[in-house]
N, C-alpha and C. Protein backbone atom coordinates (compact mmCIF):
# COMPACT_ATOMS: atom_id res chain seq x y z
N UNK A 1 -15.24 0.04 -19.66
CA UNK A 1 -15.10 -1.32 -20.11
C UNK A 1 -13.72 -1.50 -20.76
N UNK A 2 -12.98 -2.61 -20.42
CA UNK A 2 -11.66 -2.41 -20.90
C UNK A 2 -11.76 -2.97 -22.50
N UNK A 3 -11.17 -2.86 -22.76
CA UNK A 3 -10.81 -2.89 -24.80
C UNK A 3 -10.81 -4.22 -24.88
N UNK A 4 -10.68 -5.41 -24.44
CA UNK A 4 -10.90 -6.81 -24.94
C UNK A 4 -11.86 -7.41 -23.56
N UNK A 5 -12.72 -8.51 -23.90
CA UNK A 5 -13.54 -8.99 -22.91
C UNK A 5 -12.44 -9.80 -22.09
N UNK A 6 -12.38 -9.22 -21.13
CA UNK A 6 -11.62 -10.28 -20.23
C UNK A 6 -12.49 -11.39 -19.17
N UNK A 7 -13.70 -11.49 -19.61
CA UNK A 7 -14.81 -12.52 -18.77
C UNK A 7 -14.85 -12.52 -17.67
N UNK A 8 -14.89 -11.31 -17.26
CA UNK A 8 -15.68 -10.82 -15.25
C UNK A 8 -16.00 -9.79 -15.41
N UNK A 9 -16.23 -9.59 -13.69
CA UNK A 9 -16.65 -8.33 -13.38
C UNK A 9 -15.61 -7.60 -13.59
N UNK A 10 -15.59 -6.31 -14.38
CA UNK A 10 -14.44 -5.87 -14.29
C UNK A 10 -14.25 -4.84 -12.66
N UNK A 11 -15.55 -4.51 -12.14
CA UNK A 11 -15.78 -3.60 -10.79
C UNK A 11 -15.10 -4.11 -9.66
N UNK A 12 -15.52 -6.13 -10.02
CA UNK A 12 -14.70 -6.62 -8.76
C UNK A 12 -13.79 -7.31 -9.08
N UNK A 13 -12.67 -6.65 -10.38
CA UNK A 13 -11.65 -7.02 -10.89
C UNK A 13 -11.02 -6.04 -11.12
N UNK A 14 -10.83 -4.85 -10.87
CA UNK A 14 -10.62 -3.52 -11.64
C UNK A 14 -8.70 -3.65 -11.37
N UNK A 15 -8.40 -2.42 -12.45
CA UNK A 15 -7.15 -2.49 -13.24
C UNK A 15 -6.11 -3.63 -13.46
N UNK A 16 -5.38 -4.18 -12.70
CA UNK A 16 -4.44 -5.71 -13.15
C UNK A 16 -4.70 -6.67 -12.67
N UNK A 17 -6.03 -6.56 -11.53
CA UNK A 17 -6.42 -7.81 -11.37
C UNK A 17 -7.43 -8.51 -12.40
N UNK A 18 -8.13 -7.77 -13.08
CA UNK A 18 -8.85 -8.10 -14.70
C UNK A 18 -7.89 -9.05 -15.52
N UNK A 19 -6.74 -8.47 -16.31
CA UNK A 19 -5.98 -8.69 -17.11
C UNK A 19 -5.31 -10.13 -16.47
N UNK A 20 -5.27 -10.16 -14.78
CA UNK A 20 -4.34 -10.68 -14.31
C UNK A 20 -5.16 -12.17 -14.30
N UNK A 21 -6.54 -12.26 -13.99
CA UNK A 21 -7.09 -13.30 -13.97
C UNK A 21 -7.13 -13.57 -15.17
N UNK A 22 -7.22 -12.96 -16.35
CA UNK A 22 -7.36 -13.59 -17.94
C UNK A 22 -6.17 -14.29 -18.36
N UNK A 23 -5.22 -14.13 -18.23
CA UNK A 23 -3.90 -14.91 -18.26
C UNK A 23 -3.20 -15.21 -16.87
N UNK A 24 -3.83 -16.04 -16.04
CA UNK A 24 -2.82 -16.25 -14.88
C UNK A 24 -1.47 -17.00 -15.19
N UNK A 25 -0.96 -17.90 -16.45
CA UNK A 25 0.24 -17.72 -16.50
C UNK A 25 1.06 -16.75 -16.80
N UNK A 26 0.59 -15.75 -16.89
CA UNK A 26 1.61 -14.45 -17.04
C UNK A 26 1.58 -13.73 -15.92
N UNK A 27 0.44 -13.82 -15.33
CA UNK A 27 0.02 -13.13 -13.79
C UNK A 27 0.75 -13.67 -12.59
N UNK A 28 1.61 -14.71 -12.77
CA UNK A 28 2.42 -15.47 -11.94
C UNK A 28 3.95 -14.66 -11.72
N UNK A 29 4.83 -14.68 -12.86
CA UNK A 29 5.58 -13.94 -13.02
C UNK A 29 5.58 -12.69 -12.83
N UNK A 30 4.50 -12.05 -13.08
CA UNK A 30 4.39 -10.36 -12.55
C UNK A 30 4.31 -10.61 -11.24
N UNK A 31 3.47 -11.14 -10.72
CA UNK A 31 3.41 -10.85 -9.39
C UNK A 31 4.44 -11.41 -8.30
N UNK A 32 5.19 -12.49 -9.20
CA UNK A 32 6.64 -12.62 -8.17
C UNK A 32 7.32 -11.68 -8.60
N UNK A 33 7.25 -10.49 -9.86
CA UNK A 33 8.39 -9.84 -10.11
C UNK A 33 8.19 -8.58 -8.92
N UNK A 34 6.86 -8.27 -8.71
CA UNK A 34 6.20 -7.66 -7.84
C UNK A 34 6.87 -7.23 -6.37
N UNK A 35 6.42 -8.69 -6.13
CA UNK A 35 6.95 -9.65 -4.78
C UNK A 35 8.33 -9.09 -4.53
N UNK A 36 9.43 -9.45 -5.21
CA UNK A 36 10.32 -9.06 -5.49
C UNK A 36 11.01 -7.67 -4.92
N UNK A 37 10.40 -7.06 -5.72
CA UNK A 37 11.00 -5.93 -5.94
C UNK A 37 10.65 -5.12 -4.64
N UNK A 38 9.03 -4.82 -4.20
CA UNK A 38 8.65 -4.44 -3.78
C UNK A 38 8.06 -4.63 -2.08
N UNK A 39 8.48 -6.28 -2.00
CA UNK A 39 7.91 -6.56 -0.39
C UNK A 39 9.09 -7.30 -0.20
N UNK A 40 9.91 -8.25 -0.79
CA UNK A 40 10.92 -8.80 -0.11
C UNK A 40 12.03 -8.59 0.58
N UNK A 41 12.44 -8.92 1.57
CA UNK A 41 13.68 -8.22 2.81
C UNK A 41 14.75 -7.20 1.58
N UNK A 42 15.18 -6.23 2.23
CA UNK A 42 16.24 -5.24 1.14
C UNK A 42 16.91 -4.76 2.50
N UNK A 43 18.32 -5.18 2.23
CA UNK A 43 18.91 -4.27 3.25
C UNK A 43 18.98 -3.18 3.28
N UNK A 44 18.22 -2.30 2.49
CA UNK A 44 18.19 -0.84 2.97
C UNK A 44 17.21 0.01 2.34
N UNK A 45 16.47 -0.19 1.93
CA UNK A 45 14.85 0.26 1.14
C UNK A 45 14.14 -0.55 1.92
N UNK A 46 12.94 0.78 2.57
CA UNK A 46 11.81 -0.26 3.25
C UNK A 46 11.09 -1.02 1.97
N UNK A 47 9.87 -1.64 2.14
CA UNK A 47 8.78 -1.57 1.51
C UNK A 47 8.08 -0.34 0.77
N UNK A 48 8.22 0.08 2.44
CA UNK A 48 6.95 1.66 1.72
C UNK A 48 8.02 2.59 0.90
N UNK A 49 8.92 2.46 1.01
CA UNK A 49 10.19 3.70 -0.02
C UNK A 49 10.14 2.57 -1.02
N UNK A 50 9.82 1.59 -1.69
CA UNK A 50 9.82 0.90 -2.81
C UNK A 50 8.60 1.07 -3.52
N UNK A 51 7.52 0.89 -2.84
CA UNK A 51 6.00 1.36 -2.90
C UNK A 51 6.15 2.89 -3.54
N UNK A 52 6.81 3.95 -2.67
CA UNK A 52 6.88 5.07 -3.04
C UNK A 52 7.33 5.78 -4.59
N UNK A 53 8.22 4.63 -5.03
CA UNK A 53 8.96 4.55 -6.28
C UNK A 53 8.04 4.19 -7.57
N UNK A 54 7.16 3.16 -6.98
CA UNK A 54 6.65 2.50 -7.73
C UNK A 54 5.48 3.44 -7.96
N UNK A 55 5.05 4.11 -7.11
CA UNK A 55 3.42 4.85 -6.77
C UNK A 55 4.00 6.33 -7.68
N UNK A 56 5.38 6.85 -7.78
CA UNK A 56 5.81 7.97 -8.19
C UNK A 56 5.90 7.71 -10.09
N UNK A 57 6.37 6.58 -10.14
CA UNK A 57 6.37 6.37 -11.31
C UNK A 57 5.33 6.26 -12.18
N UNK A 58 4.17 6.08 -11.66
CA UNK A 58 2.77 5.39 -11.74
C UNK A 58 2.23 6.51 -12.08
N UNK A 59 2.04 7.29 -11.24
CA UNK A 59 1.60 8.82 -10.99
C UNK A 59 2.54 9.76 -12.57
N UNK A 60 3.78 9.63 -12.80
CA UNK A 60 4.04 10.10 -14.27
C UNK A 60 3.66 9.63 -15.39
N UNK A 61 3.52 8.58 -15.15
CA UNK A 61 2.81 7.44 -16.48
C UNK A 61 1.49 8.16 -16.19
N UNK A 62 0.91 8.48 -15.57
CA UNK A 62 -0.95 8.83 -15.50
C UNK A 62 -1.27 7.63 -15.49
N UNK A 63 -1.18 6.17 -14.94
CA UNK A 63 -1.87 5.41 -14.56
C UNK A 63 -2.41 5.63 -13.36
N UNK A 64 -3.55 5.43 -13.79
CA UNK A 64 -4.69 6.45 -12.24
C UNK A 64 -5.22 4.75 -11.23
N UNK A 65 -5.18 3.63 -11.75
CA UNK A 65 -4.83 2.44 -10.86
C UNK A 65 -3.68 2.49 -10.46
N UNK A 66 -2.31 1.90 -10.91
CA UNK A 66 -1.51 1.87 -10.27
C UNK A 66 -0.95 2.62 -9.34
N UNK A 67 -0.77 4.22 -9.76
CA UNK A 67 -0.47 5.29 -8.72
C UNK A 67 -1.80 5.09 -7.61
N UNK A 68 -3.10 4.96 -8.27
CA UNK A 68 -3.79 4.91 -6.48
C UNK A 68 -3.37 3.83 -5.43
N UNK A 69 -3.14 2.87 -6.25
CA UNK A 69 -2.64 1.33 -5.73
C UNK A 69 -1.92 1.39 -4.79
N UNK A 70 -0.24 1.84 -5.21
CA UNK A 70 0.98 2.12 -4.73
C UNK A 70 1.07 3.30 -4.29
N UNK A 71 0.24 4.35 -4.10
CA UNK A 71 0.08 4.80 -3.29
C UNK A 71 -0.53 4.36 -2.12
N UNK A 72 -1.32 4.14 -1.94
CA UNK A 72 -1.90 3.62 -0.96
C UNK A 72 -1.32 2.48 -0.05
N UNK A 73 -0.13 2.01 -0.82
CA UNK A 73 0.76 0.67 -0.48
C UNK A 73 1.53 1.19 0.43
N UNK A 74 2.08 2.29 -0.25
CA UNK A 74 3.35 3.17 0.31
C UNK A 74 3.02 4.01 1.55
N UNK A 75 1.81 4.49 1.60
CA UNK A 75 1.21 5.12 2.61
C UNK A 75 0.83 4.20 3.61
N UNK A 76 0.62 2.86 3.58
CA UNK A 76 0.12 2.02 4.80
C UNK A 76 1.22 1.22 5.44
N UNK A 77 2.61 1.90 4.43
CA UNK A 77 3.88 1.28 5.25
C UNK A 77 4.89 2.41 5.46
N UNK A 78 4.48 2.93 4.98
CA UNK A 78 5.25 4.66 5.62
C UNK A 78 4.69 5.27 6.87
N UNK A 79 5.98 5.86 8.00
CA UNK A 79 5.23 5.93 8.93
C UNK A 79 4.88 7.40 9.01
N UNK A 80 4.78 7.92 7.91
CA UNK A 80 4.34 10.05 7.50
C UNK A 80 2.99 9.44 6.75
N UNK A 81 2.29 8.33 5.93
CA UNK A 81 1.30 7.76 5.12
C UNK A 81 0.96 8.83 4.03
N UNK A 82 0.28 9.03 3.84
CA UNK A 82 -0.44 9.53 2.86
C UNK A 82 -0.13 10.67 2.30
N UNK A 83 0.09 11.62 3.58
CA UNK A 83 0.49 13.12 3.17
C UNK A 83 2.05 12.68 2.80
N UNK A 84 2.94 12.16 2.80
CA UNK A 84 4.14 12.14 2.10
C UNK A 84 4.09 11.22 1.23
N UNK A 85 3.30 10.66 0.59
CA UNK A 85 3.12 10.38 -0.64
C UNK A 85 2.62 11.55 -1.78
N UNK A 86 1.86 12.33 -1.15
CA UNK A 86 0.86 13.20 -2.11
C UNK A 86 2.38 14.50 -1.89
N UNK A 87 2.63 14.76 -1.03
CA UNK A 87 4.00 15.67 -1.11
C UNK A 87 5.18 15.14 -2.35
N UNK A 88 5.33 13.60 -2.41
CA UNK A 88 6.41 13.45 -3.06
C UNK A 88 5.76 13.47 -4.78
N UNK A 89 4.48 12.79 -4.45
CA UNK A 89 4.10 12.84 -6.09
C UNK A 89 3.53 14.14 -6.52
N UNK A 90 3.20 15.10 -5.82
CA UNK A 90 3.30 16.52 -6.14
C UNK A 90 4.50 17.52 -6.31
N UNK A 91 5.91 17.35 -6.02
CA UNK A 91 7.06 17.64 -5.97
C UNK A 91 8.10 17.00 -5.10
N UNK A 92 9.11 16.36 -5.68
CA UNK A 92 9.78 15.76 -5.41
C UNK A 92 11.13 16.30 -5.09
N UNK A 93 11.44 17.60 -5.70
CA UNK A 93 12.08 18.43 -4.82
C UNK A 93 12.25 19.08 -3.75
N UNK A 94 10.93 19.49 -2.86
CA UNK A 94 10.37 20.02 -1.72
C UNK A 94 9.92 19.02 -0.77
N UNK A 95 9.72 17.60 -1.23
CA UNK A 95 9.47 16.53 -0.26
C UNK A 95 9.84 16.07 0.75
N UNK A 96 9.70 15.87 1.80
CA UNK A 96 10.52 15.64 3.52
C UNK A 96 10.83 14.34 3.85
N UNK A 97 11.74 13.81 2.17
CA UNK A 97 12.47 12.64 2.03
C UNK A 97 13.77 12.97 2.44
N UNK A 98 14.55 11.84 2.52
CA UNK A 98 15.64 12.01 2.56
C UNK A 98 16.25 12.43 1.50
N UNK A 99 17.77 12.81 1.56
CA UNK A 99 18.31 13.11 -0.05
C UNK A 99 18.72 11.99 -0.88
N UNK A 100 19.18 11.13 -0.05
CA UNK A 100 19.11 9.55 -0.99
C UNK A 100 17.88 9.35 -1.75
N UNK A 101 16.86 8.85 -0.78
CA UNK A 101 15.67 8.61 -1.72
C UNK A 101 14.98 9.59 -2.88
N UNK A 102 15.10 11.07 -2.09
CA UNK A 102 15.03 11.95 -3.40
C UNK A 102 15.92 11.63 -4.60
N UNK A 103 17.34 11.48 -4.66
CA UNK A 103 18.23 11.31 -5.73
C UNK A 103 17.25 9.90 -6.57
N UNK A 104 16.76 9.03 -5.81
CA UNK A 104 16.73 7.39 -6.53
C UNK A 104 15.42 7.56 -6.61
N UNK A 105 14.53 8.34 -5.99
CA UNK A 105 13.09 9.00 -7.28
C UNK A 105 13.72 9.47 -8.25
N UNK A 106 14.46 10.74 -8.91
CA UNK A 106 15.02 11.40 -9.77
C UNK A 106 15.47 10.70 -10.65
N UNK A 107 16.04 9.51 -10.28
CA UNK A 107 16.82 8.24 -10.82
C UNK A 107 15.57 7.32 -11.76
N UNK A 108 14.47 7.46 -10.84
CA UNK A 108 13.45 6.45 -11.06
C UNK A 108 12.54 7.36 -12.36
N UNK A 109 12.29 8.74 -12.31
CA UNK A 109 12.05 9.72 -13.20
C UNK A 109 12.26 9.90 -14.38
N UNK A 110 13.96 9.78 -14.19
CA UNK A 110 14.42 9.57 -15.77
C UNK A 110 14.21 8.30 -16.31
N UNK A 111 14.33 7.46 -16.02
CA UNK A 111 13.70 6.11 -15.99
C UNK A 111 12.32 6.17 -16.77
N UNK A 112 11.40 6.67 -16.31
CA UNK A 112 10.27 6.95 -16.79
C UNK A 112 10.35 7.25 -17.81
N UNK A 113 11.32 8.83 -18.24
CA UNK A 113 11.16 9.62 -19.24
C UNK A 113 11.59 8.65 -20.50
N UNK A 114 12.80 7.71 -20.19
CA UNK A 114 13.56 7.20 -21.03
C UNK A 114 14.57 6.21 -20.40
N UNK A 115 15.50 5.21 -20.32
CA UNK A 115 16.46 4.57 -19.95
C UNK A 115 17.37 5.30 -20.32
N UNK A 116 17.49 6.16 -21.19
CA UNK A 116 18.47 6.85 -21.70
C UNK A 116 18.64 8.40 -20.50
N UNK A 117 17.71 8.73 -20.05
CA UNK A 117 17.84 10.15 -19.32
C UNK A 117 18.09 9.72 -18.50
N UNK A 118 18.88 8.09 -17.74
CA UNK A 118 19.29 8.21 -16.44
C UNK A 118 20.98 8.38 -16.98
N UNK A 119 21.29 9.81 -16.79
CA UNK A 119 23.07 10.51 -16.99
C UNK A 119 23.35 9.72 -15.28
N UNK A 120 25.20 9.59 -15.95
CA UNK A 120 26.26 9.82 -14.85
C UNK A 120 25.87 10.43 -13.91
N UNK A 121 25.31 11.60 -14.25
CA UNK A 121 25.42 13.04 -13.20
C UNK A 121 24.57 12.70 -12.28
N UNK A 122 23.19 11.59 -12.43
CA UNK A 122 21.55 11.46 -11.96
C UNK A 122 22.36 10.31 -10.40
N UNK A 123 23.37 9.54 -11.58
CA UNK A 123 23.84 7.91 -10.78
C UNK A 123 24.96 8.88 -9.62
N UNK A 124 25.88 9.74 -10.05
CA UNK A 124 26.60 10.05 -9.31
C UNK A 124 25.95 10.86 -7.98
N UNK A 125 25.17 12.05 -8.12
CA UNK A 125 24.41 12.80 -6.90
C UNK A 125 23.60 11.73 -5.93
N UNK A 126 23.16 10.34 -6.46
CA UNK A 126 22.43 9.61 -5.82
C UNK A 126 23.34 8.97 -4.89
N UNK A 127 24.89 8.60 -5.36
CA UNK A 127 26.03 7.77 -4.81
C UNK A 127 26.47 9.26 -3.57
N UNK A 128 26.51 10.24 -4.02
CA UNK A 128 26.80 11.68 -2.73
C UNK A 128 26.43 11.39 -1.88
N UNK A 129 24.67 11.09 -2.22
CA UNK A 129 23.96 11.37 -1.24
C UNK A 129 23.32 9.93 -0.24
N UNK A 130 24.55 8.47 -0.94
CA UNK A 130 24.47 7.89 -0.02
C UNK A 130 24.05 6.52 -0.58
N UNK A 131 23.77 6.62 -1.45
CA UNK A 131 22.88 5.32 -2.27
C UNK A 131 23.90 4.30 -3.08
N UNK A 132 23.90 3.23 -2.51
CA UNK A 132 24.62 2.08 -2.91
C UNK A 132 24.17 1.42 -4.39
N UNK A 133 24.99 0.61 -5.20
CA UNK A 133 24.62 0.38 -6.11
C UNK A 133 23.39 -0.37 -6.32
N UNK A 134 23.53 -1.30 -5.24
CA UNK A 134 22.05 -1.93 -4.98
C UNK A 134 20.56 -1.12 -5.13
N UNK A 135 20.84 -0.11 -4.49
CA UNK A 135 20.00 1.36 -4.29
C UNK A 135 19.39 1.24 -5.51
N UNK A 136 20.15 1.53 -6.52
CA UNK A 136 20.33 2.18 -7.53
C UNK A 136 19.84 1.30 -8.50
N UNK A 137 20.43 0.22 -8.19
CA UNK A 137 19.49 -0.65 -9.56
C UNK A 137 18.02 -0.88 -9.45
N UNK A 138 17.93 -1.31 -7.88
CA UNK A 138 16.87 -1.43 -8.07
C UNK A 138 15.48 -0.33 -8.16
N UNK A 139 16.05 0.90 -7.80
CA UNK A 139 15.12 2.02 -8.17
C UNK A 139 14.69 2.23 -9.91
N UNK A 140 15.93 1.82 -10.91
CA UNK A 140 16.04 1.81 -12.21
C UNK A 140 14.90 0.44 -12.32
N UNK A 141 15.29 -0.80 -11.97
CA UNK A 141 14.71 -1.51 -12.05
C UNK A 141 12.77 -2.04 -11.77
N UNK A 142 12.15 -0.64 -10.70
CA UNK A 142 11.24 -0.88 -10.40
C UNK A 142 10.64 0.07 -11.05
N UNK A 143 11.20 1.37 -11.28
CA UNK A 143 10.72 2.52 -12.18
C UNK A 143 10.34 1.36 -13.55
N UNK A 144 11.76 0.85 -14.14
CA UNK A 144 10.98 0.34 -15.44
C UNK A 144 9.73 -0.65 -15.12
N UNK A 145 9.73 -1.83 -14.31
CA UNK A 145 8.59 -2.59 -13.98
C UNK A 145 7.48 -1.88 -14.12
N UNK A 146 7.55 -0.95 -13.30
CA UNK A 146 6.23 -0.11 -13.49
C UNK A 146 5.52 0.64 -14.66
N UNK A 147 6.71 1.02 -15.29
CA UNK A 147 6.32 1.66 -16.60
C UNK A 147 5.48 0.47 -17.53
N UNK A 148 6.21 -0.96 -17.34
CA UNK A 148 5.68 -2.03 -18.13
C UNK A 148 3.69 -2.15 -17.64
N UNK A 149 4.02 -2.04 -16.12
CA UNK A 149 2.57 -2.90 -15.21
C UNK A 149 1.75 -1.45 -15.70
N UNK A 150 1.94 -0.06 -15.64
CA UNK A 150 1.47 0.70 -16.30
C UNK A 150 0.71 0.57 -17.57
N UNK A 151 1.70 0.35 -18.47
CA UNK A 151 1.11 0.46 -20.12
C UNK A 151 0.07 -0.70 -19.90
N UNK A 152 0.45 -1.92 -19.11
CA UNK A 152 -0.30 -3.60 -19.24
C UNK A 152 -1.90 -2.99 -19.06
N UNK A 153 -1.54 -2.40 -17.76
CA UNK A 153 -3.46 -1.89 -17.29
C UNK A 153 -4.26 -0.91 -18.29
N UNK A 154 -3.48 0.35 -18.85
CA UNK A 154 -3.66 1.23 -19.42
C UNK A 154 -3.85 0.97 -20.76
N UNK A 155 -2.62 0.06 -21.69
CA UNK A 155 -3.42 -0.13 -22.57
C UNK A 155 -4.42 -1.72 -22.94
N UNK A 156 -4.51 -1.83 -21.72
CA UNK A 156 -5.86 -2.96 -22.21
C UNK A 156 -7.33 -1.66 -21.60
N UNK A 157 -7.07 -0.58 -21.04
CA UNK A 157 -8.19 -0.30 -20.69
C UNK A 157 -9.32 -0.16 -19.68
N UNK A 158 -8.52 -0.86 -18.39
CA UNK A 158 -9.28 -1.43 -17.60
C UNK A 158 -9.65 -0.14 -16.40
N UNK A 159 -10.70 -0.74 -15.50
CA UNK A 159 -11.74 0.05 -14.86
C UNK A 159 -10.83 0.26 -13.65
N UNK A 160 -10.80 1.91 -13.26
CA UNK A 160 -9.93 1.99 -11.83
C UNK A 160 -11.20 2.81 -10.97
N UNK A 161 -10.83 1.96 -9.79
CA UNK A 161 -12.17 2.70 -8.83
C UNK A 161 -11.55 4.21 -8.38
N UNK A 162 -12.84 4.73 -8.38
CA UNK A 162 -12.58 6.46 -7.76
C UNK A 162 -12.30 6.72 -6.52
N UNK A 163 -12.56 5.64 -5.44
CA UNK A 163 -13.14 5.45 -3.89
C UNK A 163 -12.05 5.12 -3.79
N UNK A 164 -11.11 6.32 -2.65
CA UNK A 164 -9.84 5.80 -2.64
C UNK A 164 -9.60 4.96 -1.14
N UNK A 165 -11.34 4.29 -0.48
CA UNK A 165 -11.36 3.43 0.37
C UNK A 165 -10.73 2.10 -0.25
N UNK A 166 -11.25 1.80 -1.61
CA UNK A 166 -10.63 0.86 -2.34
C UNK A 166 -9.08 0.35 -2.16
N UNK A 167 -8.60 1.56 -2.59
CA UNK A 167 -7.20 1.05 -2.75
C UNK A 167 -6.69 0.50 -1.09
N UNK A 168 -7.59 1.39 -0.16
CA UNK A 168 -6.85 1.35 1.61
C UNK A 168 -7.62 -0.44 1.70
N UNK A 169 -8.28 -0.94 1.80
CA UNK A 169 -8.74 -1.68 1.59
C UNK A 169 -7.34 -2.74 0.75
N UNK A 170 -7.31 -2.78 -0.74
CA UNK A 170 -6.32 -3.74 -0.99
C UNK A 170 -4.62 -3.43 -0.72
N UNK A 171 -4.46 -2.74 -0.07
CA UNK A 171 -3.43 -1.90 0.93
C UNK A 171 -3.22 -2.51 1.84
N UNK A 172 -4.78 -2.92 2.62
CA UNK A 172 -4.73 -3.85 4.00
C UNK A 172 -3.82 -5.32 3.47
N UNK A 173 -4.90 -5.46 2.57
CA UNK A 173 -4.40 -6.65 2.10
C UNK A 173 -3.45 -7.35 1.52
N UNK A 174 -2.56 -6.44 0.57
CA UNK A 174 -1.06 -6.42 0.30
C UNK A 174 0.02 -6.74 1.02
N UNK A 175 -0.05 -5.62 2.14
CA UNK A 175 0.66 -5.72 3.47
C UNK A 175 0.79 -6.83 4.14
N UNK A 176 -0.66 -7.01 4.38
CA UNK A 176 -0.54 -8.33 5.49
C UNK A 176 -0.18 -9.89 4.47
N UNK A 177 -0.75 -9.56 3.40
CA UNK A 177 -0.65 -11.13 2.40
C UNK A 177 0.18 -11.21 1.01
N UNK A 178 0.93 -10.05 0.58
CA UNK A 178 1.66 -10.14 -0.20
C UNK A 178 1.11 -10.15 -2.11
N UNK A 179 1.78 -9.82 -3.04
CA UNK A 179 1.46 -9.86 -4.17
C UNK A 179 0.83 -11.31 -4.99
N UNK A 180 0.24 -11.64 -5.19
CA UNK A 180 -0.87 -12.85 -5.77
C UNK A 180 -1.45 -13.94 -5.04
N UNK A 181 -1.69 -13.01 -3.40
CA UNK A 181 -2.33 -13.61 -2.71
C UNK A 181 -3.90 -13.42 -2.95
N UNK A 182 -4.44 -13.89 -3.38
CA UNK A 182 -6.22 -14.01 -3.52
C UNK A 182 -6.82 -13.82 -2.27
């Protein structure tokens, strides 16, 4: 049960869609920031390598919704799915990414740890290995989003399903209809 009554089901509301229906004017803005970041045209980050960022970051936070979420996002638009998600959020050094996207996880990592642990050294190996500034912000930029959409679910509390048909399921639905499509 999450820590404040948010007035539903929380089973057929579970992790930010709870919170998200209790304040839909705030649920507007997340989910275009969402939108954004994560499904709109990028000249050079798919979807699913944005998904992947987002699902990696998720997965360090221990948000056990969001990482199933974005995983599952990232896996239904990646064309390796699932097993190179569970490769990258199990080690991200050994992963059968590219070295760009490895550098702008690493990027997205320190991010996590702190805004402060993304060094020169993190921005420069990512620019080696190919990653434009664009790259770059926005990996900084979705790592932090996430850290925020993280704490939002986590610390209100809310219910994450175990059935990781669930997440393939709002996966379908992401894909084909986008972030605060009902």
């Amino acid at each position: 049960m999450a820590h404040i009554d948010l007035g539903l089901d929380e089973k057929a509301h579970p992790g930010i869609n709870g919170p998200m229906r209790f304040r839909p004017e705030t649920a507007k803005p997340l989910n275009t920031l969402a939108e954004q970041l994560l499904r709109a045209p990028h000249p050079t980050l798919t979807a699913g390598e944005r998904e992947l960022i987002a699902a990696y970051v998720s997965g360090l936070n221990e948000c056990t919704f969001c990482c199933s979420s974005h995983s599952a996002f990232a896996a239904a638009q990646l064309p390796s799915g699932m097993p190179l998600v569970e490769q990258v959020r199990r080690d991200v050094t050994t992963a059968p990414v590219s070295e760009k996207l490895r550098a702008l996880l690493r990027i997205a990592g320190a991010v996590q740890r702190s805004g402060r642990a993304v060094t020169p050294e993190l921005v420069e190996a990512a620019r080696a290995a190919g990653a434009t500034d664009l790259e770059i912000h926005d990996a900084v930029l979705i790592a932090a989003a996430f850290c925020m959409y993280n704490r939002y679910v986590d610390g209100l509390g809310t219910w994450a399903p175990q059935d990781p048909a669930a997440y393939e399921r709002s996966a379908a639905h992401i894909v084909a209809h986008g972030y605060g499509a009902s």
